[in-house]
N, C-alpha and C. Protein backbone atom coordinates (compact mmCIF):
# COMPACT_ATOMS: atom_id res chain seq x y z
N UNK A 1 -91.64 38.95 103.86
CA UNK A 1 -92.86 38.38 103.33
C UNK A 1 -92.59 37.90 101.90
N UNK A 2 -92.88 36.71 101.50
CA UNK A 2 -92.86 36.19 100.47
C UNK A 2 -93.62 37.03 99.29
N UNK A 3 -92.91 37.47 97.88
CA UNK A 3 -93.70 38.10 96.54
C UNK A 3 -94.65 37.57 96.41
N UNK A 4 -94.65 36.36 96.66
CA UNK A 4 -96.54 35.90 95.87
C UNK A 4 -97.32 36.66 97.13
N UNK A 5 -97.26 36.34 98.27
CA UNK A 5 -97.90 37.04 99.00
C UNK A 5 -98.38 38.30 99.50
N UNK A 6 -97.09 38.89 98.57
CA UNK A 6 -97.28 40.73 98.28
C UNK A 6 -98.61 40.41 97.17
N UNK A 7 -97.52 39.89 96.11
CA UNK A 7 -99.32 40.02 94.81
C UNK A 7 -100.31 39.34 95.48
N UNK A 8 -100.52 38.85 95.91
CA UNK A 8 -102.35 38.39 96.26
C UNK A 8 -102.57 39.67 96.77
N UNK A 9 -101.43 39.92 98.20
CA UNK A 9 -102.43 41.16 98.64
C UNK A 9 -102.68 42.41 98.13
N UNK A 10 -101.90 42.60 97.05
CA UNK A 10 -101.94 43.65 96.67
C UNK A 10 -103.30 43.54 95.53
N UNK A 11 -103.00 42.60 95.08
CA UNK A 11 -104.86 42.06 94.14
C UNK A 11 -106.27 42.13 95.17
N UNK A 12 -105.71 41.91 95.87
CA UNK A 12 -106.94 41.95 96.98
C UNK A 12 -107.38 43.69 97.41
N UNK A 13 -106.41 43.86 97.34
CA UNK A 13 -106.14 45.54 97.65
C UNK A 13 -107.12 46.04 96.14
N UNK A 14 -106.49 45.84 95.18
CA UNK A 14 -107.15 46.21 94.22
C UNK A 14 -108.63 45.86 94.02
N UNK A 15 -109.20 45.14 94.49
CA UNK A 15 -110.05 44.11 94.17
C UNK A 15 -111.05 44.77 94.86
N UNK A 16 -110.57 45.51 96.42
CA UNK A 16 -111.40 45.92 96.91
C UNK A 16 -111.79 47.06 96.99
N UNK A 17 -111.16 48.14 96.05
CA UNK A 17 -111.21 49.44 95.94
C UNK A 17 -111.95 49.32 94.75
N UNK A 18 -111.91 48.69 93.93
CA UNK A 18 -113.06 48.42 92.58
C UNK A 18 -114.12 48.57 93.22
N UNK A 19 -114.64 47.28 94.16
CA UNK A 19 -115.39 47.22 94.96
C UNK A 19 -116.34 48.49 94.98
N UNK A 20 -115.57 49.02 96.03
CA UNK A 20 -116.26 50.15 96.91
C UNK A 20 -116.23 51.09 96.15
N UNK A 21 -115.48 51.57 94.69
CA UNK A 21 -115.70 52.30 93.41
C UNK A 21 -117.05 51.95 92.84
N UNK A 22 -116.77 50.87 92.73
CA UNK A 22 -118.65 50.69 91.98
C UNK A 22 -119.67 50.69 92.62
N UNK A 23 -119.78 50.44 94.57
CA UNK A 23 -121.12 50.83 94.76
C UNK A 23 -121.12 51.76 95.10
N UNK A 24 -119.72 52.57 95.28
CA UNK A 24 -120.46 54.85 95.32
C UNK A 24 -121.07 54.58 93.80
N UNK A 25 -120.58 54.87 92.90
CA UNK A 25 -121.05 55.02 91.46
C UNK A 25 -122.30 54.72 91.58
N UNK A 26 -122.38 53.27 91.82
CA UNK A 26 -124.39 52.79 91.76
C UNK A 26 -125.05 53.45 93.05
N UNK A 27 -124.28 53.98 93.74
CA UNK A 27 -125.65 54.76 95.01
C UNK A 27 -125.73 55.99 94.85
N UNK A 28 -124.80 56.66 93.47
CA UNK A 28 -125.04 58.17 93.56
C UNK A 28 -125.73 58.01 91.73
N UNK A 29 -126.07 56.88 91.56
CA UNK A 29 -127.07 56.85 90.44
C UNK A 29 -126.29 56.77 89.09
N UNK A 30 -124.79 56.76 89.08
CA UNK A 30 -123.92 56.92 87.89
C UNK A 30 -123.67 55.33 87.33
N UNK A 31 -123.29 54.95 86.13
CA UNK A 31 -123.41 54.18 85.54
C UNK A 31 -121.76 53.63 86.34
N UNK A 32 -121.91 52.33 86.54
CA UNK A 32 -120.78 51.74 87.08
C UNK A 32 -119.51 51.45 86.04
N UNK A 33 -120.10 50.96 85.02
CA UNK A 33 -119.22 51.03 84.07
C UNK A 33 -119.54 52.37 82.79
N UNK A 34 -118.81 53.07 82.30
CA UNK A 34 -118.82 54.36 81.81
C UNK A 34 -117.36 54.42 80.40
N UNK A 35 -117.74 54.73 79.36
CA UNK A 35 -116.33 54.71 78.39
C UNK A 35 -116.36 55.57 78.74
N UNK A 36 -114.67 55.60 78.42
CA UNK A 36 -113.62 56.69 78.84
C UNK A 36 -113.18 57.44 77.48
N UNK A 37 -112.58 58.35 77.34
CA UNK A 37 -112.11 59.14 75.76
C UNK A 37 -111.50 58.02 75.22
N UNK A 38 -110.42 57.59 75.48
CA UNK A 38 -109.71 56.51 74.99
C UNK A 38 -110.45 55.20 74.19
N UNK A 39 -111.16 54.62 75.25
CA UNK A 39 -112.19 53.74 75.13
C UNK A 39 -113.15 53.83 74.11
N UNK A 40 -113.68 54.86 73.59
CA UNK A 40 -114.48 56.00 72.11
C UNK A 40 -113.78 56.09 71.37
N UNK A 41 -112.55 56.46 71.46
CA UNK A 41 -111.64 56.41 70.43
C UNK A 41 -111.11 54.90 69.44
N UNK A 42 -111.06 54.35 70.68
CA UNK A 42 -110.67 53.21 69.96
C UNK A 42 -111.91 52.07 69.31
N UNK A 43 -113.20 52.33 70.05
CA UNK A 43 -114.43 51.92 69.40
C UNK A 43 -114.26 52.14 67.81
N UNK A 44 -114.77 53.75 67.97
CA UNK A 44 -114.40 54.49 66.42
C UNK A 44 -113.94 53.92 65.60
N UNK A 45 -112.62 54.16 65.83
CA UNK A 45 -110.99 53.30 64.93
C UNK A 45 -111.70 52.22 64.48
N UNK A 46 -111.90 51.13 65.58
CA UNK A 46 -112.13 50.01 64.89
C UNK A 46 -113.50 49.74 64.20
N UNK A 47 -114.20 50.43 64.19
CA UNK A 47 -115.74 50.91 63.44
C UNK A 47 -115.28 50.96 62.42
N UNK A 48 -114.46 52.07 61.93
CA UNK A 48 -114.74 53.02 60.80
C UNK A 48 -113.27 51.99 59.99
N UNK A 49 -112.09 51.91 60.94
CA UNK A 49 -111.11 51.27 60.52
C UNK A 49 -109.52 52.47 60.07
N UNK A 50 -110.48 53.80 60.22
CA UNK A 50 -109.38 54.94 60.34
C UNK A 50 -109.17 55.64 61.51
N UNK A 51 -108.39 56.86 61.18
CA UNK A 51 -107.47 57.48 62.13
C UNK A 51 -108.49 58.44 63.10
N UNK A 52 -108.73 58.62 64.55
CA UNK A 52 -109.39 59.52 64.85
C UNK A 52 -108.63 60.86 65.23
N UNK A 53 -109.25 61.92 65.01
CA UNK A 53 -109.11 62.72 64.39
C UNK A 53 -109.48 64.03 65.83
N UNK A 54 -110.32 64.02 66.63
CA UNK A 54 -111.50 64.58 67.53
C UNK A 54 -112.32 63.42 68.63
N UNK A 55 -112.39 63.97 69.63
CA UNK A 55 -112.98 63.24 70.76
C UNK A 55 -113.57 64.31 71.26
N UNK A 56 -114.99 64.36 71.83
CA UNK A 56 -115.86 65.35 72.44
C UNK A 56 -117.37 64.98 73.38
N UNK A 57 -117.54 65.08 74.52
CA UNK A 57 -117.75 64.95 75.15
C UNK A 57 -119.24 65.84 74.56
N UNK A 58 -120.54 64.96 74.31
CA UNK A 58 -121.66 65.72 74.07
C UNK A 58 -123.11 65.22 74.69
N UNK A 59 -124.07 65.61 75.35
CA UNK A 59 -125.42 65.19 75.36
C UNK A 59 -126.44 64.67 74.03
N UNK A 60 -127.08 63.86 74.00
CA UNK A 60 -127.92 63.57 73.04
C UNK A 60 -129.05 63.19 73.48
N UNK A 61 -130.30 62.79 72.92
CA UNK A 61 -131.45 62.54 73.71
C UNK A 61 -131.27 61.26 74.66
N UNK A 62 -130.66 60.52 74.02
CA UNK A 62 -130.39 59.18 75.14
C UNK A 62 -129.70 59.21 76.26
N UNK A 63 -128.89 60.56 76.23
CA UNK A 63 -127.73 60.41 77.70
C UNK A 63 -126.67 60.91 76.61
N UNK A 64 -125.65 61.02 77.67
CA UNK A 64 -124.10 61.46 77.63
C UNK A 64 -123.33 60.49 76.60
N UNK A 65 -122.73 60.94 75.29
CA UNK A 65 -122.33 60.18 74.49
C UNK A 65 -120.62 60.81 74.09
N UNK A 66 -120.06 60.19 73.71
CA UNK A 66 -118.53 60.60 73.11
C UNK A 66 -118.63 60.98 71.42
N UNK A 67 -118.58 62.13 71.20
CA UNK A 67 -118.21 62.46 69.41
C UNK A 67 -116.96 61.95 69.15
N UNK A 68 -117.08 61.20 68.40
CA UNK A 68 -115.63 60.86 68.14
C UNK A 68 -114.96 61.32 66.61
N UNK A 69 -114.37 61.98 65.99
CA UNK A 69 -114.57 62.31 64.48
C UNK A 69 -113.45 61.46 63.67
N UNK A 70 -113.55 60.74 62.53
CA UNK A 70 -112.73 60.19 62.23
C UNK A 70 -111.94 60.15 60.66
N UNK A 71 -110.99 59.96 60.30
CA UNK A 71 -110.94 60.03 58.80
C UNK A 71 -110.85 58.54 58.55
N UNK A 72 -111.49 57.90 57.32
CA UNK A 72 -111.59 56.45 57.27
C UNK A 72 -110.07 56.62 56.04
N UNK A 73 -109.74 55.16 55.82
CA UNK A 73 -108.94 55.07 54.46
C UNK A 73 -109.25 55.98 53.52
N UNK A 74 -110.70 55.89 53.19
CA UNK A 74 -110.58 56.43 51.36
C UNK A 74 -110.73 57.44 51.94
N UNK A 75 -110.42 58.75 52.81
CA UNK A 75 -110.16 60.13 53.17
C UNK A 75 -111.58 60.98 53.73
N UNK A 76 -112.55 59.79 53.84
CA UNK A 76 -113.85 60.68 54.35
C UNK A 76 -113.87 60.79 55.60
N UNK A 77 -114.52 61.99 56.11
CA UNK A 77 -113.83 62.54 57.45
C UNK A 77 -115.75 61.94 58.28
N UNK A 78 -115.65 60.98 58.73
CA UNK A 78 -116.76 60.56 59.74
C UNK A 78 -116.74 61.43 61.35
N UNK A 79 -118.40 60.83 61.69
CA UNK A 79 -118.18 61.52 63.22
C UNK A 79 -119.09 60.08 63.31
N UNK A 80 -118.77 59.70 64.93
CA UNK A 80 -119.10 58.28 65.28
C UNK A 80 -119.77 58.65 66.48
N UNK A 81 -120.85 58.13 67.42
CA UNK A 81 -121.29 58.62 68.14
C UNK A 81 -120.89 56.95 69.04
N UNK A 82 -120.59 57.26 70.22
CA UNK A 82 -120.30 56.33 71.21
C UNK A 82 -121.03 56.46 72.31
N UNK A 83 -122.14 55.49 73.37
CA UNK A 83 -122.38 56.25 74.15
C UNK A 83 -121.24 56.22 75.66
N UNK A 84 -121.11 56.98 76.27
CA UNK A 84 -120.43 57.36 77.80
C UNK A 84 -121.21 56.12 78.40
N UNK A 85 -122.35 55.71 78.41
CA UNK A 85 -122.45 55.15 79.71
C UNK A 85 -122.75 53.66 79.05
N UNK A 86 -121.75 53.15 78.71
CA UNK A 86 -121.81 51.75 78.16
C UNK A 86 -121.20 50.86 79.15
């Protein structure tokens, strides 16, 4: 079988497990798209423009959010609130 024809199918493959990932997610009521630790972290960073420091997984009145804690340049130690279900 020809490589291009592996990658399509294998994109297709992918394509369709997204798929069927996002409507369990939307039929069991969970946000289809959701940040990940990483994803908070790097929000943060580029917020604040410094090093993060802490990532934590917390409730707030709005829903499920990421603490993210950070130290900026001039050495002040921030906490950034991200929400999870963005």
């Amino acid at each position: 079988m020809p490589a291009a024809m592996l990658s399509r199918r294998s994109t297709m493959h992918h394509l369709a497990r997204w798929t069927a990932v996002t409507l369990v997610a939307l039929t069991l009521g969970q946000p289809a798209w959701s940040a990940s630790r990483d994803e908070a972290a790097a929000i943060a960073a580029r917020q604040t423009g410094g090093r993060v420091l802490s990532v934590d997984r917390a409730d707030s009145g709005r829903g499920p959010v990421w603490r993210v804690k950070v130290v900026t340049p001039k050495g002040e130690v921030r906490v950034v609130m991200v929400d999870a279900d963005r």
